[in-house]
N, C-alpha and C. Protein backbone atom coordinates (compact mmCIF):
# COMPACT_ATOMS: atom_id res chain seq x y z
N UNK A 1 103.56 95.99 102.58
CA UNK A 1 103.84 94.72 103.21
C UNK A 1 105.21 94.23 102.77
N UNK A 2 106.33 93.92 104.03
CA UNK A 2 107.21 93.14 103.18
C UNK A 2 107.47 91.66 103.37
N UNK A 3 107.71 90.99 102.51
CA UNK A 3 107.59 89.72 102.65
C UNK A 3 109.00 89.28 102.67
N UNK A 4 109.66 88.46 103.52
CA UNK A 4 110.67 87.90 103.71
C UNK A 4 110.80 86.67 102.50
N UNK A 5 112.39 86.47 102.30
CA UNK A 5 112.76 84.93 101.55
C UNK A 5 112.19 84.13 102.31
N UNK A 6 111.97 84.12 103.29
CA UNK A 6 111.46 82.49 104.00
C UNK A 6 110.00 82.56 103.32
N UNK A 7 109.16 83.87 103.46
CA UNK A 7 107.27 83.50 102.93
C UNK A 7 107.79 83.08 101.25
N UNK A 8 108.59 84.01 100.68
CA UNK A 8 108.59 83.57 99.18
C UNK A 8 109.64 82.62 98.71
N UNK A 9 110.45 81.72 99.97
CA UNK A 9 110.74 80.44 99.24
C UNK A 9 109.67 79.23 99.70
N UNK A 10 108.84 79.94 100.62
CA UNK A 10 107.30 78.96 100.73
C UNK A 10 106.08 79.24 99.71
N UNK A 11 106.05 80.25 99.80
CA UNK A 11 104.86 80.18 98.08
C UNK A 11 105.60 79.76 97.04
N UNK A 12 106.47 79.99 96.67
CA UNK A 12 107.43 79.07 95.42
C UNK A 12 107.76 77.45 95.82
N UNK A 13 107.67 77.16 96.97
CA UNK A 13 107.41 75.47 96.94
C UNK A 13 106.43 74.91 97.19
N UNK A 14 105.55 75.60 97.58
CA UNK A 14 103.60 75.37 97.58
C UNK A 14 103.14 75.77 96.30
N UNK A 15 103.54 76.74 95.69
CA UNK A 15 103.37 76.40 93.90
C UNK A 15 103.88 74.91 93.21
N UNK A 16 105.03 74.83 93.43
CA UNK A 16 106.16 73.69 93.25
C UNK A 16 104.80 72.35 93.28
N UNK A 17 104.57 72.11 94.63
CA UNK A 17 103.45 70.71 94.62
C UNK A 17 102.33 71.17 94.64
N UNK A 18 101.57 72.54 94.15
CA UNK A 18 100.55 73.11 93.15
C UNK A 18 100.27 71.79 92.22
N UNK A 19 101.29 72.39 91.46
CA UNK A 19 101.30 71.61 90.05
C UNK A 19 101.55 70.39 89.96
N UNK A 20 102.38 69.68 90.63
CA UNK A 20 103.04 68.15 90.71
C UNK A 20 101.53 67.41 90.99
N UNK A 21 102.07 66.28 90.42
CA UNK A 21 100.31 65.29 90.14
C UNK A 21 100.70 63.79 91.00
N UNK A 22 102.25 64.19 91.56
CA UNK A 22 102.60 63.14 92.53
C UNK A 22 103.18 63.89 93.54
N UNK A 23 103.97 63.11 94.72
CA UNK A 23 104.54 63.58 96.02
C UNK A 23 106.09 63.87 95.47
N UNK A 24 106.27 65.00 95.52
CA UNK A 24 107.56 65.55 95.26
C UNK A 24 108.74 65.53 96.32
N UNK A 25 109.78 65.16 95.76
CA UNK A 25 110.98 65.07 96.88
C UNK A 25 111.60 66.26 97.37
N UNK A 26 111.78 66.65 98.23
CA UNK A 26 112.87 68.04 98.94
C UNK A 26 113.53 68.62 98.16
N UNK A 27 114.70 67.45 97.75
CA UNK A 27 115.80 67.76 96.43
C UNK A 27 114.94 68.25 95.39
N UNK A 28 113.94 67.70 95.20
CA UNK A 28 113.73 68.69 93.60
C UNK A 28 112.77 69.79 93.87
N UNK A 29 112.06 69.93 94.73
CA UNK A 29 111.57 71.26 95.23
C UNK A 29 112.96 72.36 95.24
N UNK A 30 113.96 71.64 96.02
CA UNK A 30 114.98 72.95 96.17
C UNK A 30 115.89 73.59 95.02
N UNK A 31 116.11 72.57 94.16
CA UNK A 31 116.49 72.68 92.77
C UNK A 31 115.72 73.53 91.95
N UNK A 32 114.47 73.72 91.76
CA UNK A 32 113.51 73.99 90.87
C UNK A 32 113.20 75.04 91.30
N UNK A 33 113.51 75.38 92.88
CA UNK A 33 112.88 76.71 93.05
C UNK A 33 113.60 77.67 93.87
N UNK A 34 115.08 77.20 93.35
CA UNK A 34 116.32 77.68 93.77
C UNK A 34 116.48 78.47 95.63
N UNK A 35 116.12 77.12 95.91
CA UNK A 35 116.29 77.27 97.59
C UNK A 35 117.38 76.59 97.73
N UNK A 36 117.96 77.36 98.96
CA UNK A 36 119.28 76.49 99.70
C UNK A 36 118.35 75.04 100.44
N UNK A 37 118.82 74.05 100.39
CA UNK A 37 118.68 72.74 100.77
C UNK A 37 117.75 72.92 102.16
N UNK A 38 118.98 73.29 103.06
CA UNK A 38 118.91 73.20 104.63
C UNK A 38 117.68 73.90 104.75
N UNK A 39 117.66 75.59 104.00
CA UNK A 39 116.26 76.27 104.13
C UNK A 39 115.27 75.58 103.71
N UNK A 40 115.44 74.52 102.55
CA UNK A 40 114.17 74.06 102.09
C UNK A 40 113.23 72.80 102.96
N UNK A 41 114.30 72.21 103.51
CA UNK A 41 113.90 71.38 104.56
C UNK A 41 113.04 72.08 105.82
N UNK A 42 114.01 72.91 106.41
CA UNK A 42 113.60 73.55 107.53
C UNK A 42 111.77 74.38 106.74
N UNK A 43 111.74 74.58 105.80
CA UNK A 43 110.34 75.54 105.48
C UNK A 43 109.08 74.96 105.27
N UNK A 44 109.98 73.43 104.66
CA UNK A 44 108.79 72.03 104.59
C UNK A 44 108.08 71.57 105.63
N UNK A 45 109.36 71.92 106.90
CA UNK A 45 108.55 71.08 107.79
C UNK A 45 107.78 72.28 108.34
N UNK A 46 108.07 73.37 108.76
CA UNK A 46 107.06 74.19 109.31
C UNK A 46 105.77 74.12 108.38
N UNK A 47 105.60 74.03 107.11
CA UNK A 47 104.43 73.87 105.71
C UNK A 47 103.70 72.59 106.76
N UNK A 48 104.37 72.04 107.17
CA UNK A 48 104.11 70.31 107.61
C UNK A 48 103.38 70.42 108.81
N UNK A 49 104.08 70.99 109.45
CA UNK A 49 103.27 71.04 111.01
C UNK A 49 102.24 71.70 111.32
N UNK A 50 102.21 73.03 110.32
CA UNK A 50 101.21 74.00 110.15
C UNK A 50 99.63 73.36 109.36
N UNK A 51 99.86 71.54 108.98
CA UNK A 51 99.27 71.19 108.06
C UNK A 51 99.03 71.53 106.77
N UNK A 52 99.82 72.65 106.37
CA UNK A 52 99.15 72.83 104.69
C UNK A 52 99.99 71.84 103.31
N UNK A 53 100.78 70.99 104.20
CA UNK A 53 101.54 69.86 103.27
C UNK A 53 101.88 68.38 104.24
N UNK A 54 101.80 67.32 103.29
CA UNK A 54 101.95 65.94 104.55
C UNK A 54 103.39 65.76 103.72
N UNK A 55 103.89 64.47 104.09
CA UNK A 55 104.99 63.55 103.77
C UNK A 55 104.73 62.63 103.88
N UNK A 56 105.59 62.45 103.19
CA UNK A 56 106.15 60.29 103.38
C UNK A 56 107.54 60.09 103.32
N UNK A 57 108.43 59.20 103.89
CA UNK A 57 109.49 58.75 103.20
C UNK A 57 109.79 57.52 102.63
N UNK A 58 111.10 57.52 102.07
CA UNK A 58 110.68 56.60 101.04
C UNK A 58 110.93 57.06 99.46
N UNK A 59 111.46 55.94 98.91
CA UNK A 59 111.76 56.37 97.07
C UNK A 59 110.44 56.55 96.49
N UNK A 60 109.25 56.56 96.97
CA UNK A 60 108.02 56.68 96.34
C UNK A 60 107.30 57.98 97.27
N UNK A 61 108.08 58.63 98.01
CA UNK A 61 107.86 59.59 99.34
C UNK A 61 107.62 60.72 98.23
N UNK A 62 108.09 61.63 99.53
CA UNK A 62 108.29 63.42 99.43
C UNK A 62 107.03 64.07 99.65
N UNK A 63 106.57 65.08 99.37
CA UNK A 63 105.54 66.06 100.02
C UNK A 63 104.27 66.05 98.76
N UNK A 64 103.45 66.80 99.48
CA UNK A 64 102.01 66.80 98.94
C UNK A 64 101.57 68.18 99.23
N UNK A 65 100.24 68.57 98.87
CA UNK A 65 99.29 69.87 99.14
C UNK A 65 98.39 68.83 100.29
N UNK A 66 98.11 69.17 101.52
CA UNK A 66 97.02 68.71 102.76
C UNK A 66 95.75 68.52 102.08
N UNK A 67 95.46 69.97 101.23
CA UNK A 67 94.21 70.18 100.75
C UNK A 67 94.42 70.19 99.14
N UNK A 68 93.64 70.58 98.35
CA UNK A 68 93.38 71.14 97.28
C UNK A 68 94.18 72.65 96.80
N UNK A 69 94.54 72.52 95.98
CA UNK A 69 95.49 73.82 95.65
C UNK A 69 94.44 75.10 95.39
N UNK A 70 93.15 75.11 95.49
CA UNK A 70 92.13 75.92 95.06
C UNK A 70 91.13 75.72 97.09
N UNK A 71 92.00 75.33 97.59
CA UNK A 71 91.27 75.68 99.56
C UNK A 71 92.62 76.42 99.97
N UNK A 72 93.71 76.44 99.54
CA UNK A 72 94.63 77.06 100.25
C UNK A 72 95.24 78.58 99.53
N UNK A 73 95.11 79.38 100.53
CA UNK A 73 95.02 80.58 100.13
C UNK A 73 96.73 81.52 100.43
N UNK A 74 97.05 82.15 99.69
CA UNK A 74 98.51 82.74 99.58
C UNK A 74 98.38 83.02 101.30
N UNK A 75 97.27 83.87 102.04
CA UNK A 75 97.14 84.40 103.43
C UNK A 75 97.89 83.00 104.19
N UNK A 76 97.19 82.21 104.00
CA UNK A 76 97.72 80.91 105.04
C UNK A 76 99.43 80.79 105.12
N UNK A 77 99.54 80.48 103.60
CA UNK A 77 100.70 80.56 103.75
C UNK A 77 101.94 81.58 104.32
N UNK A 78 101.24 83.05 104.09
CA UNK A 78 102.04 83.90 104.75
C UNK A 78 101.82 83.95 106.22
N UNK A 79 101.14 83.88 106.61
CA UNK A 79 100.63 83.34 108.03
C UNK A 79 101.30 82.80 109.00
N UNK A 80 102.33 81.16 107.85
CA UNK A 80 102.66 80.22 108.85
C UNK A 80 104.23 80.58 108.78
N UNK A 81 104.19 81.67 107.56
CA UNK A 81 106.04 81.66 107.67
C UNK A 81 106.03 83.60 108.54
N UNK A 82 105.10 84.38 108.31
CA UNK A 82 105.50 85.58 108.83
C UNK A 82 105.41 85.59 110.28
N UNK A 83 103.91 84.95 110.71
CA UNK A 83 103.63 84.53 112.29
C UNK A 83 102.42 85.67 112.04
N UNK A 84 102.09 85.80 113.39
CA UNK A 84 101.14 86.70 113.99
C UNK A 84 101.84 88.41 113.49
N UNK A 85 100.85 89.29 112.61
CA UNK A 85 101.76 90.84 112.50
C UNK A 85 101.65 91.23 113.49
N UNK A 86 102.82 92.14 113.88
CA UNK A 86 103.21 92.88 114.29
C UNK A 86 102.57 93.94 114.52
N UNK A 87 101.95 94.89 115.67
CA UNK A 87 101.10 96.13 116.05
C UNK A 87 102.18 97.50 115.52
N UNK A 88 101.76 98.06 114.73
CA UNK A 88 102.62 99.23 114.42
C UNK A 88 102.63 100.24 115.26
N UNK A 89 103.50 101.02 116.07
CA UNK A 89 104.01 102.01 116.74
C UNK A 89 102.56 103.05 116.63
N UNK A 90 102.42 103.66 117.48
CA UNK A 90 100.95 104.69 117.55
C UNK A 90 101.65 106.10 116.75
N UNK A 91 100.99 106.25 115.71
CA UNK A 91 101.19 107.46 115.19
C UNK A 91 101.26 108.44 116.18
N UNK A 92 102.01 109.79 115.71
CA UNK A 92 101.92 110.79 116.25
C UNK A 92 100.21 111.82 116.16
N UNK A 93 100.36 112.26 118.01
CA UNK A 93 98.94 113.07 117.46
C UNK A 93 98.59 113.68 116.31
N UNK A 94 99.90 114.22 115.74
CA UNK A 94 99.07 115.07 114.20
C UNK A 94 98.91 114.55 113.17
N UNK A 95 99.71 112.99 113.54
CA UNK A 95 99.47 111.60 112.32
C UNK A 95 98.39 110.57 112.83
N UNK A 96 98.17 111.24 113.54
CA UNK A 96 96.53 110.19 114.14
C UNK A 96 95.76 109.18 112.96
N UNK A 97 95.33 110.84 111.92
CA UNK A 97 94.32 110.27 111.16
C UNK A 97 95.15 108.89 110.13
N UNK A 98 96.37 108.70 110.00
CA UNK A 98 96.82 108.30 109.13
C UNK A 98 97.16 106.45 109.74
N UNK A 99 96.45 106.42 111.24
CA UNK A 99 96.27 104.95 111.98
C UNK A 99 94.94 104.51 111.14
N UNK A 100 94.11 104.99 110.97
CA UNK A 100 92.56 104.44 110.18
C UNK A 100 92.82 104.17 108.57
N UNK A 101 93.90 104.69 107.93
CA UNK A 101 94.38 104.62 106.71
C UNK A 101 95.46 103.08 106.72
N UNK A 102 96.00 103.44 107.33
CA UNK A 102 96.87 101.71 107.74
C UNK A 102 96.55 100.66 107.82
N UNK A 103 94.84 100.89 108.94
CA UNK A 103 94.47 99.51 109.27
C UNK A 103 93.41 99.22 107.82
N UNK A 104 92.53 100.37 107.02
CA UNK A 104 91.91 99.93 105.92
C UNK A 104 92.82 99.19 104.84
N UNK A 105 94.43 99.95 104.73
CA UNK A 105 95.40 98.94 103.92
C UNK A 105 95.69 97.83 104.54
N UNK A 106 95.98 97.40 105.26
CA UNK A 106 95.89 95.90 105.68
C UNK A 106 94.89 95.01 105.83
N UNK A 107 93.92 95.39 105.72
CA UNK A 107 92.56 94.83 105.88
C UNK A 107 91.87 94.84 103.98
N UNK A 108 92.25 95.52 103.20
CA UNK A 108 92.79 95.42 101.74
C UNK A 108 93.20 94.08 101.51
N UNK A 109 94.59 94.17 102.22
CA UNK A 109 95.76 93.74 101.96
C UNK A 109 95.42 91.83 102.47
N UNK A 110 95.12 91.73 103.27
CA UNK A 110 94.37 90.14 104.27
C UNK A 110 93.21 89.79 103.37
N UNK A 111 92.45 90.80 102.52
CA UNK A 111 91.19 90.59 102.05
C UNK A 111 92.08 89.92 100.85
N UNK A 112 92.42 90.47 100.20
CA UNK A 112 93.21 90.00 99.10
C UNK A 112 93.92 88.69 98.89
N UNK A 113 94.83 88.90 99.86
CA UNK A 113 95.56 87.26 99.59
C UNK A 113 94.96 86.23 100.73
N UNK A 114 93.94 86.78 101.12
CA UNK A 114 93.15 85.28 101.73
C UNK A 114 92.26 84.96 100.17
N UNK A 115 91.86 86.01 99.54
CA UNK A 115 90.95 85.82 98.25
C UNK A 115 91.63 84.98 97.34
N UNK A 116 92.93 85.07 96.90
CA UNK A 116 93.59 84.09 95.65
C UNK A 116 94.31 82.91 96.88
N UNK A 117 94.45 82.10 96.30
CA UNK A 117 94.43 80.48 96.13
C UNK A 117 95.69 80.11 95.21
N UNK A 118 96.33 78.79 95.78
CA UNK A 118 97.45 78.78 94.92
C UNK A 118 96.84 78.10 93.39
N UNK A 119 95.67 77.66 93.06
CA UNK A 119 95.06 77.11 92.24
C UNK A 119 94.83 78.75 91.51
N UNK A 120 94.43 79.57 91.57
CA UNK A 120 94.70 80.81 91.10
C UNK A 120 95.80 81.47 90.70
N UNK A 121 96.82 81.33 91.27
CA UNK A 121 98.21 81.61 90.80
C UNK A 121 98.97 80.37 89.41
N UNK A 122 98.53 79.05 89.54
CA UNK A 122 99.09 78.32 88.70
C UNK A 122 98.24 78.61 87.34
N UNK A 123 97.22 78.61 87.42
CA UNK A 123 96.36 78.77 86.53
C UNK A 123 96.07 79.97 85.61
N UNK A 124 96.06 81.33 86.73
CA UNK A 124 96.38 82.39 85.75
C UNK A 124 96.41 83.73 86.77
N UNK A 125 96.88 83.37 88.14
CA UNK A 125 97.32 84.46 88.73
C UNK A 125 96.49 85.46 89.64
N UNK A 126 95.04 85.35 89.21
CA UNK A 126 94.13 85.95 89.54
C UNK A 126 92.54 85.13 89.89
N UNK A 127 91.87 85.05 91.14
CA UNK A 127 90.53 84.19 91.34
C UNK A 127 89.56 84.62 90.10
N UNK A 128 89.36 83.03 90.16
CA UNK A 128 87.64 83.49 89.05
C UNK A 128 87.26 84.35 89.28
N UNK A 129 86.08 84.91 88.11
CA UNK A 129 85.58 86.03 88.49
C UNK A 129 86.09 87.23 89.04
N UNK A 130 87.49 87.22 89.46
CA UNK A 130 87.50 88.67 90.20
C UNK A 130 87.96 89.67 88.74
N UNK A 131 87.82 90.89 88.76
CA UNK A 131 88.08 91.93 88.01
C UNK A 131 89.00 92.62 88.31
N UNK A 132 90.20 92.60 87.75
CA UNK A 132 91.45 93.72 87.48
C UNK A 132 91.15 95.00 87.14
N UNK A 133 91.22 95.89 88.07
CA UNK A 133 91.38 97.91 87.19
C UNK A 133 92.30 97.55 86.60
């Protein structure tokens, strides 16, 4: 899977008001999590429209989590910045078998980061209960 700067300067500012115990301003989201400004605006508001963050403005403003940092899952977030994936090109007949190997890794791969939560990542990276090989 590759993940673009736009999904990982959005999980690094959905971590950002993870942790914050008030409504955080733009400016210090972009500071803290070394985003260009303009990108950080532009990523807020898609976070915004997609619902997984509100606003206010105002010296008592700036952004929030919609939900609970332990309902919102890394998947969502890659979701609203990657879009809908992409259908991969049809293997060749003698690479056939290797289309049923692709779709079990992505289906891995969706199982997974719909499973951790940004309340999992601040906390220690990994969901309760789950077990590391």
């Amino acid at each position: 899977m590759r993940i673009s700067a736009r999904t990982q300067y959005a999980l690094g500012a959905m971590l950002a008001l993870a942790v914050a115990d008030s409504p955080v301003h733009a400016e210090h989201i972009a500071a803290t999590q070394d985003i260009p400004r303009r990108f950080c605006d532009n990523i807020l508001l898609q976070l915004r429209r997609a619902g997984l963050i509100r606003s206010q403005r105002g010296p008592d403003g700036g952004y929030w989590l919609a939900r609970p940092a332990g309902e919102i899952a890394l998947a969502d977030v890659i979701r609203v910045t990657e879009g809908a994936e992409q259908a991969l090109r049809p293997f060749s007949p003698a690479a056939a078998p290797l289309a049923e190997i692709w779709d079990r890794l992505r289906s891995h791969e969706n199982a997974l980061l719909s499973e951790i939560t940004l309340a999992d990542v601040v906390t220690s990276g990994e969901p309760a209960g789950r077990e590391v090989p």
